[in-house]
N, C-alpha and C. Protein backbone atom coordinates (compact mmCIF):
# COMPACT_ATOMS: atom_id res chain seq x y z
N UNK A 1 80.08 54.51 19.10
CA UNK A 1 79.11 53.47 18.86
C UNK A 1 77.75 54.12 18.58
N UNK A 2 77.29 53.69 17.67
CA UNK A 2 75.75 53.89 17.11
C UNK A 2 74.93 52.58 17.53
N UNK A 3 73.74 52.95 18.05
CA UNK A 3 72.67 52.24 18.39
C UNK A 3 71.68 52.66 17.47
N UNK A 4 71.38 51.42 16.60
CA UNK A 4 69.99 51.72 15.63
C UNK A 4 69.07 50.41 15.36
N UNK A 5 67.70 50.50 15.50
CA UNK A 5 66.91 48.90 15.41
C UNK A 5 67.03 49.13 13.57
N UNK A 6 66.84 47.72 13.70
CA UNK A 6 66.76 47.36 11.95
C UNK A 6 65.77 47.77 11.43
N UNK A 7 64.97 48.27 11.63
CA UNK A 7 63.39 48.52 11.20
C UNK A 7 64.21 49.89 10.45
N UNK A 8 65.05 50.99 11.25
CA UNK A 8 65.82 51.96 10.79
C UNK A 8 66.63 51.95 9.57
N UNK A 9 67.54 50.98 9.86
CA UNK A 9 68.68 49.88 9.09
C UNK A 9 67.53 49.97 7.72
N UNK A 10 66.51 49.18 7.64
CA UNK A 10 66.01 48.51 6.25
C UNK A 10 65.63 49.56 5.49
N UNK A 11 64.88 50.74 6.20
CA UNK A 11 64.16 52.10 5.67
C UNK A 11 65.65 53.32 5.14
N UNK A 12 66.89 53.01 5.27
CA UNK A 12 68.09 53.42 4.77
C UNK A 12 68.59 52.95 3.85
N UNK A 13 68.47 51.55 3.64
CA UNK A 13 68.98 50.94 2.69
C UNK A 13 67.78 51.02 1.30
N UNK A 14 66.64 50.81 2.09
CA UNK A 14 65.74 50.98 0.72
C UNK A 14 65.39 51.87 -0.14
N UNK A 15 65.85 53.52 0.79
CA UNK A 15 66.11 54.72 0.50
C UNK A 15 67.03 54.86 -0.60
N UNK A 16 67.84 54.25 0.07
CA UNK A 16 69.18 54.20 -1.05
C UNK A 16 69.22 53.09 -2.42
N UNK A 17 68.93 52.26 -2.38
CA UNK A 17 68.61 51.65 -3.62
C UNK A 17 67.17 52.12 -4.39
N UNK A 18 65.97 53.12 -3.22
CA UNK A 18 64.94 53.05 -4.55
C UNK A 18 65.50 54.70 -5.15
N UNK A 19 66.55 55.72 -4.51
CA UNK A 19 66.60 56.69 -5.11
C UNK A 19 67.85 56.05 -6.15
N UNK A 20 68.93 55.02 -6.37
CA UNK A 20 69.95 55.06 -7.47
C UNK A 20 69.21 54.96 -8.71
N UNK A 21 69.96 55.78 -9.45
CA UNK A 21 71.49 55.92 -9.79
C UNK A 21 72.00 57.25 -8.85
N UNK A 22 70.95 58.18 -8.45
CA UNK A 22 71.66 59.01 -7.65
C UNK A 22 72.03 58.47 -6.47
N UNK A 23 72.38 59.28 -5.47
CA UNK A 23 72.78 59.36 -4.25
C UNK A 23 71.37 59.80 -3.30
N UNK A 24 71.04 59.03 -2.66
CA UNK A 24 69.96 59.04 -1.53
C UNK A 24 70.40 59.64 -0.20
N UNK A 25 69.55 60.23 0.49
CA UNK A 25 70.29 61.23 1.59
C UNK A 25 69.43 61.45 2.69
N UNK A 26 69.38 61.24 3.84
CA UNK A 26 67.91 61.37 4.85
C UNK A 26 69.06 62.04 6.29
N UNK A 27 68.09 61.77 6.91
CA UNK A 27 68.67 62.48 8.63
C UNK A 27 68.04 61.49 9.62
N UNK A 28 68.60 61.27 10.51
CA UNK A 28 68.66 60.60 11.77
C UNK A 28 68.20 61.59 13.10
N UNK A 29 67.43 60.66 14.03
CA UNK A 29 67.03 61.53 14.84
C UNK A 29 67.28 60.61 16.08
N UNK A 30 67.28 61.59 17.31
CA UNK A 30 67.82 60.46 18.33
C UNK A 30 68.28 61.19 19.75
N UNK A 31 69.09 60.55 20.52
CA UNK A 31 69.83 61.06 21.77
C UNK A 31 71.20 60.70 21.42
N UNK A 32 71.58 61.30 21.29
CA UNK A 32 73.57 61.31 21.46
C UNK A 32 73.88 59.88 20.71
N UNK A 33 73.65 58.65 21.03
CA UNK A 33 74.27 57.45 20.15
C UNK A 33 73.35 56.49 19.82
N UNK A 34 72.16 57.24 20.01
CA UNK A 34 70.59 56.05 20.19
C UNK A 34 69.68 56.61 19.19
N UNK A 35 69.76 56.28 17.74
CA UNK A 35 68.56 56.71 16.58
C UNK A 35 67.41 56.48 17.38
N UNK A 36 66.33 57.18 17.07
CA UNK A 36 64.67 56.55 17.34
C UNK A 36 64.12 57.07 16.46
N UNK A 37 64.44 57.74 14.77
CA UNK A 37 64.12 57.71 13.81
C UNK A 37 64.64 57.73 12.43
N UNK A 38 64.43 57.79 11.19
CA UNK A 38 65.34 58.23 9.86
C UNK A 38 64.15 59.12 9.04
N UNK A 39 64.20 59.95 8.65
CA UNK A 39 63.86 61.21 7.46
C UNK A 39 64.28 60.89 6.22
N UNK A 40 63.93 60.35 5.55
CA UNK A 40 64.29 60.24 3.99
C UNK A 40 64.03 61.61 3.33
N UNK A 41 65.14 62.12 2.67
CA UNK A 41 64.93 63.43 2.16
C UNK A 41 65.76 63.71 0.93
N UNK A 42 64.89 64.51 0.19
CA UNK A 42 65.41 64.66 -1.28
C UNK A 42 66.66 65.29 -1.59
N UNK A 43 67.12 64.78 -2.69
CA UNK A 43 68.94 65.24 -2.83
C UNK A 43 68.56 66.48 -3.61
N UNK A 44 68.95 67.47 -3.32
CA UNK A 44 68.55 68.82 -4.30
C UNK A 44 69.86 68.80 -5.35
N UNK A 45 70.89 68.19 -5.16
CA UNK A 45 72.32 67.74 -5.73
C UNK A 45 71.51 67.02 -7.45
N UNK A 46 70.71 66.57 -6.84
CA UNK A 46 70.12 65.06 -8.23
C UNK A 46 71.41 64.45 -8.47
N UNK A 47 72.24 64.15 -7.83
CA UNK A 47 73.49 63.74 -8.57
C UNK A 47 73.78 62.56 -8.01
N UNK A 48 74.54 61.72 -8.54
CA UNK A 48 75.32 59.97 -8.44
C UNK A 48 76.48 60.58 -7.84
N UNK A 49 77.28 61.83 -7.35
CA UNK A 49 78.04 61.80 -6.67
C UNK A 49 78.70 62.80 -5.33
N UNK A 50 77.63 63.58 -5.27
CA UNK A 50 77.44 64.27 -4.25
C UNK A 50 76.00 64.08 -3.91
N UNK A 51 75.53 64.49 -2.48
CA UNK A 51 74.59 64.62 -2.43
C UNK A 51 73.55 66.47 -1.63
N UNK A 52 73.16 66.93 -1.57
CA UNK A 52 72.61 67.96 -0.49
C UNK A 52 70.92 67.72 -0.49
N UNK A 53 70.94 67.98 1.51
CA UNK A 53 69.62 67.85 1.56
C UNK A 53 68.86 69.05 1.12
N UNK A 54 67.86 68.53 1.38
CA UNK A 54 66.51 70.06 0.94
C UNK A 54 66.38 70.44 1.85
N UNK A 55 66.35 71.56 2.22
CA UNK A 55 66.59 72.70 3.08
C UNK A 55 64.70 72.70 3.95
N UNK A 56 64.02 72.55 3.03
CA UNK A 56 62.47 72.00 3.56
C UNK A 56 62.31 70.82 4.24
N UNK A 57 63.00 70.29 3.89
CA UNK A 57 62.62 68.17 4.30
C UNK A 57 63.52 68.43 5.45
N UNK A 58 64.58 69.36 5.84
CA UNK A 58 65.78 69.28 6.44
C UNK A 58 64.48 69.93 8.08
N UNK A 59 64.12 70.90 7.85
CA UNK A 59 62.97 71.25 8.36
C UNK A 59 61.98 70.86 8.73
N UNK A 60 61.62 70.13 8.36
CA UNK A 60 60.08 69.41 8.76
C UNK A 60 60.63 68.18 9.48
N UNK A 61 61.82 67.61 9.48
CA UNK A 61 62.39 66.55 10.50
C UNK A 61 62.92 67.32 11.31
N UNK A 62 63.59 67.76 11.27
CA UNK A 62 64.38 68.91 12.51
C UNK A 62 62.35 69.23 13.72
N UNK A 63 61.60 69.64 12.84
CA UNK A 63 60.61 69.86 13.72
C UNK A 63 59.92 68.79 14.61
N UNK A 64 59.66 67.62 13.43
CA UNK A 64 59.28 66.53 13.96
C UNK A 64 60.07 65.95 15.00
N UNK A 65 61.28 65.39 14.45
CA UNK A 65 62.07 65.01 16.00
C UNK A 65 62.06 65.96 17.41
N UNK A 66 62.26 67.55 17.20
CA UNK A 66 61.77 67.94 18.51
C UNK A 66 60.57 67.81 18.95
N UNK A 67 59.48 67.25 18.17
CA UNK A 67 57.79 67.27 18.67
C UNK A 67 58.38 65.96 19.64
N UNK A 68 58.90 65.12 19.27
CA UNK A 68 59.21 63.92 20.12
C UNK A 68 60.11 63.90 20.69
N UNK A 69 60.64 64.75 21.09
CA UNK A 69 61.69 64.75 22.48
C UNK A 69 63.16 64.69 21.72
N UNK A 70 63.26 64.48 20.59
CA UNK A 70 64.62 63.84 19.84
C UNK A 70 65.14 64.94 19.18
N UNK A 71 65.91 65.10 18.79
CA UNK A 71 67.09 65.89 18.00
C UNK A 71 68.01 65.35 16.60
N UNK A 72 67.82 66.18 15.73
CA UNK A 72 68.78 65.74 14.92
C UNK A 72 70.65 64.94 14.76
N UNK A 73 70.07 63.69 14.56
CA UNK A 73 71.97 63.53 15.47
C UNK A 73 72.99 63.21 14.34
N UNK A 74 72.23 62.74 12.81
CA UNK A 74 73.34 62.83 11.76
C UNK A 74 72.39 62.77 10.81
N UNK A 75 73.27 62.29 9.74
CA UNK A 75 72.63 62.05 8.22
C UNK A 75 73.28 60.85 7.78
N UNK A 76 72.40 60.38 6.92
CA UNK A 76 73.07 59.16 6.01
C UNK A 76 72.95 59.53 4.42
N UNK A 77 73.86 59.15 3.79
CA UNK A 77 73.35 58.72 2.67
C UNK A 77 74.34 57.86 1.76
N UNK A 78 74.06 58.24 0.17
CA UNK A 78 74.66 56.21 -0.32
C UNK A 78 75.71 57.11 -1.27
N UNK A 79 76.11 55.78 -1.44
CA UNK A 79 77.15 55.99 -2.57
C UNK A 79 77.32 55.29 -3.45
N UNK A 80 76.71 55.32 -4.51
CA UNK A 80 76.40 54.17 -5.70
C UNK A 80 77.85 54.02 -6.68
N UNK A 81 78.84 54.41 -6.21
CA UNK A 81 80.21 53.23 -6.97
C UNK A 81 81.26 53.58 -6.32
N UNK A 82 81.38 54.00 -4.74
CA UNK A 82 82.12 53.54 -4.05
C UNK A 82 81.80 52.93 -3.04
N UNK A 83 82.51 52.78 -2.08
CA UNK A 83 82.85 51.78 -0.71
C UNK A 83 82.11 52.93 -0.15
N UNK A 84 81.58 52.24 1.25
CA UNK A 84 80.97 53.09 2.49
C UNK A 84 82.08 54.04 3.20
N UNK A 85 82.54 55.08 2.72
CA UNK A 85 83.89 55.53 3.41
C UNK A 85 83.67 56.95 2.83
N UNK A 86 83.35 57.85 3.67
CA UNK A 86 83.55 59.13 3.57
C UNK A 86 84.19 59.85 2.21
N UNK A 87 84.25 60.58 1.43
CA UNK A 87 85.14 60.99 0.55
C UNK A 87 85.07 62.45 0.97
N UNK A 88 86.41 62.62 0.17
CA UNK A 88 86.94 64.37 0.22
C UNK A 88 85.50 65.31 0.59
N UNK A 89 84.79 65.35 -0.33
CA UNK A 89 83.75 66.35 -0.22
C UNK A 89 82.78 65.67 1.28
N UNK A 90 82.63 64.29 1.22
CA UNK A 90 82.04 64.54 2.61
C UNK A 90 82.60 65.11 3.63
N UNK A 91 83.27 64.77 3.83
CA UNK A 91 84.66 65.35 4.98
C UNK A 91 84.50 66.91 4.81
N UNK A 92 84.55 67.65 3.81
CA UNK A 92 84.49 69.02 3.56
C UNK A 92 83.37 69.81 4.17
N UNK A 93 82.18 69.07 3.32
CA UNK A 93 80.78 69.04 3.81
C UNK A 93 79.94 68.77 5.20
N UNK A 94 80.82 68.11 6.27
CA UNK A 94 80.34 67.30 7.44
C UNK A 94 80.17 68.78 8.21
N UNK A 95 78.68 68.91 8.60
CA UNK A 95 78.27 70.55 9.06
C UNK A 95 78.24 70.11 10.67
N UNK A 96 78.18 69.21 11.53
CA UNK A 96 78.34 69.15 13.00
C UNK A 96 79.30 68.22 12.90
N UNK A 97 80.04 67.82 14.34
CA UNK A 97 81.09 66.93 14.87
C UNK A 97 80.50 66.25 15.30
N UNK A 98 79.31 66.91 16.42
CA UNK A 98 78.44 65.79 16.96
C UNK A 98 78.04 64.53 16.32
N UNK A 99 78.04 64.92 14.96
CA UNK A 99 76.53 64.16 14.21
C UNK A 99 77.59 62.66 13.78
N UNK A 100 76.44 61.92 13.54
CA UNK A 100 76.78 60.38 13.09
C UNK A 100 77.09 60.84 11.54
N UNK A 101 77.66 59.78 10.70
CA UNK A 101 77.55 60.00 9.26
C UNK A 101 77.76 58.35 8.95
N UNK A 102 76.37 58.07 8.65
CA UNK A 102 75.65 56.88 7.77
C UNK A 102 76.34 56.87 6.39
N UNK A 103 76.83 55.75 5.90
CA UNK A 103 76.97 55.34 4.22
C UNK A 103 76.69 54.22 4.17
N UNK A 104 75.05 54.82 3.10
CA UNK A 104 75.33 52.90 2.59
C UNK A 104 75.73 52.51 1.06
N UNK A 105 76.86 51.95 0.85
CA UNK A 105 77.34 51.92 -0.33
C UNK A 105 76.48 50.54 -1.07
N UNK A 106 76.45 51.02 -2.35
CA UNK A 106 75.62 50.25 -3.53
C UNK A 106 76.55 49.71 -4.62
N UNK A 107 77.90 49.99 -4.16
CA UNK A 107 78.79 49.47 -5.17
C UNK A 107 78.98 47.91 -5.43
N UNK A 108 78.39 47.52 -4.03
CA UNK A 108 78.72 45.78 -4.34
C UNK A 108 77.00 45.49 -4.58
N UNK A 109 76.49 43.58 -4.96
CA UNK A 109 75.62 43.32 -4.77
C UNK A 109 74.33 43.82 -3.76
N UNK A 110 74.98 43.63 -2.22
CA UNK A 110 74.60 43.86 -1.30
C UNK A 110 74.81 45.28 -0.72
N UNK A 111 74.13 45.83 -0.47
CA UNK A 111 74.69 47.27 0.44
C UNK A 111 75.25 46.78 1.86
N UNK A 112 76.09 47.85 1.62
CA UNK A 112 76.74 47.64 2.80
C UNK A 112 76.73 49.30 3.83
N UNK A 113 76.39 49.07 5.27
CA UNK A 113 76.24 50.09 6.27
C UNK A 113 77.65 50.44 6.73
N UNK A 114 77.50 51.79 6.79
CA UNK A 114 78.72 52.04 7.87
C UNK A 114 78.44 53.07 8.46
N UNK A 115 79.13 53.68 9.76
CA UNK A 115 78.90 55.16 10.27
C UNK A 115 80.35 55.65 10.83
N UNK A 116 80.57 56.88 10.75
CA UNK A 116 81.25 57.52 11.10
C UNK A 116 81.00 58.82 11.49
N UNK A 117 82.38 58.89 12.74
CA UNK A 117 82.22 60.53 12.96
C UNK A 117 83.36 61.44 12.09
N UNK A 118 83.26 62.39 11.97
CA UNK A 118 84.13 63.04 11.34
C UNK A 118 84.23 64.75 12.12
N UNK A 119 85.41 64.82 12.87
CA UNK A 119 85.69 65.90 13.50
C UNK A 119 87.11 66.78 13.19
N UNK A 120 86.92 67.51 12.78
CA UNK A 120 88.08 68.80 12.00
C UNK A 120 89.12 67.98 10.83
N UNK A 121 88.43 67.38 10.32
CA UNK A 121 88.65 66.75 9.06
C UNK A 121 89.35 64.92 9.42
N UNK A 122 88.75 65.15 10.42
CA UNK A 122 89.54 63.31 10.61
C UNK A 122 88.14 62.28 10.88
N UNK A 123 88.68 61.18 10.57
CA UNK A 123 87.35 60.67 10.11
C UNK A 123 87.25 59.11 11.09
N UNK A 124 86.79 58.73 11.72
CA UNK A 124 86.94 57.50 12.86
C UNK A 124 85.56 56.74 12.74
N UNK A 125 85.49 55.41 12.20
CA UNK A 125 84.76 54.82 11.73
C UNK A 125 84.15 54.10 13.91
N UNK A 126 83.10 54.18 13.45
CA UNK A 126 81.79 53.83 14.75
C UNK A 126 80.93 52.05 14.38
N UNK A 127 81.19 51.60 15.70
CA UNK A 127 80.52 50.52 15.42
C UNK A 127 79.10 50.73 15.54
N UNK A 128 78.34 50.30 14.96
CA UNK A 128 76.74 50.25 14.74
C UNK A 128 76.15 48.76 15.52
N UNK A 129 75.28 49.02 16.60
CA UNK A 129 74.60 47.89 17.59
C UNK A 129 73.30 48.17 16.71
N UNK A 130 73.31 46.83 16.35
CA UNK A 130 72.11 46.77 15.72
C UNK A 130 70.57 45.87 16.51
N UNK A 131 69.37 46.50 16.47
CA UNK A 131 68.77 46.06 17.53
C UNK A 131 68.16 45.71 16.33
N UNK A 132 67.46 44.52 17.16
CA UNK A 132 66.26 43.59 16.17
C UNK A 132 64.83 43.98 16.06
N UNK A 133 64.46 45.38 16.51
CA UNK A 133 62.94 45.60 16.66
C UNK A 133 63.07 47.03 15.53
C-alpha cells in the first residue's frame, strides 16, 4: 500500500501530460509507504517509450529529501500509449525493490494512476490511499 495526498497525485499527472508526447519521469520521496514529496525530473531518454532520469535532478532530490528527514522511496513516470502496467524494460530497469513504481498512463482520455512494486523481476500491483490534502 502507498499513501500519497492528492496535491502529490495532481503534480504527477500534470507532469505527465505537460511533458507528452514523451514519457515524463520524477521521484518520490517519503518513509517506507508514506510520499511527503514528488521531483519532477527530466527524461534524458527524450523518448515516448522509455524513459531515464537525469543523473543531476536525480541529485538535487535525493539531497533535498534528506534535508527533510525523507528518502528517496520510488519513481513515477507515464506512458503515453499504453496501460499503467510496467513493461519489459521497466521490470529490467527497476534499480531498488524497496522503491514504489508510479505509472500514469495517457493512453485513455483520462490518466490513469497505478503503483507497483517490482522485486527480482515479478511485479505486484499496490493499492494507493489517497489523502485529500
Amino acid at each position: 500500500m502507498l499513501t500519497i495526498s492528492q496535491i502529490y497525485l495532481d503534480k504527477m499527472m500534470a507532469h505527465a501530460i505537460r511533458e507528452y508526447p514523451l514519457e515524463a519521469c520524477g521521484l518520490i520521496s517519503g518513509e517506507q509507504d508514506i510520499v511527503s514529496g514528488f521531483y519532477p525530473t527530466r527524461n534524458d531518454a527524450a523518448s515516448a517509450r522509455i524513459y531515464t532520469v537525469n543523473p543531476l535532478d536525480y541529485l538535487k532530490a535525493d539531497r533535498d529529501a534528506e534535508a527533510k528527514g525523507a528518502a528517496i522511496i520510488g519513481v513515477m513516470h507515464s506512458h503515453t500509449h499504453s496501460d499503467a502496467y510496467p513493461s519489459s524494460t521497466d521490470v529490467a530497469q527497476a534499480p531498488d525493490p524497496s522503491w514504489h513504481y508510479i505509472l500514469v498512463s495517457l493512453k485513455h482520455k483520462d490518466p490513469i494512476l497505478r503503483s507497483f512494486s517490482i522485486v527480482d523481476g515479478k511485479i505486484v500491483e499496490e493499492s494507493v490511499v489517497r489523502l485529500n490534502y
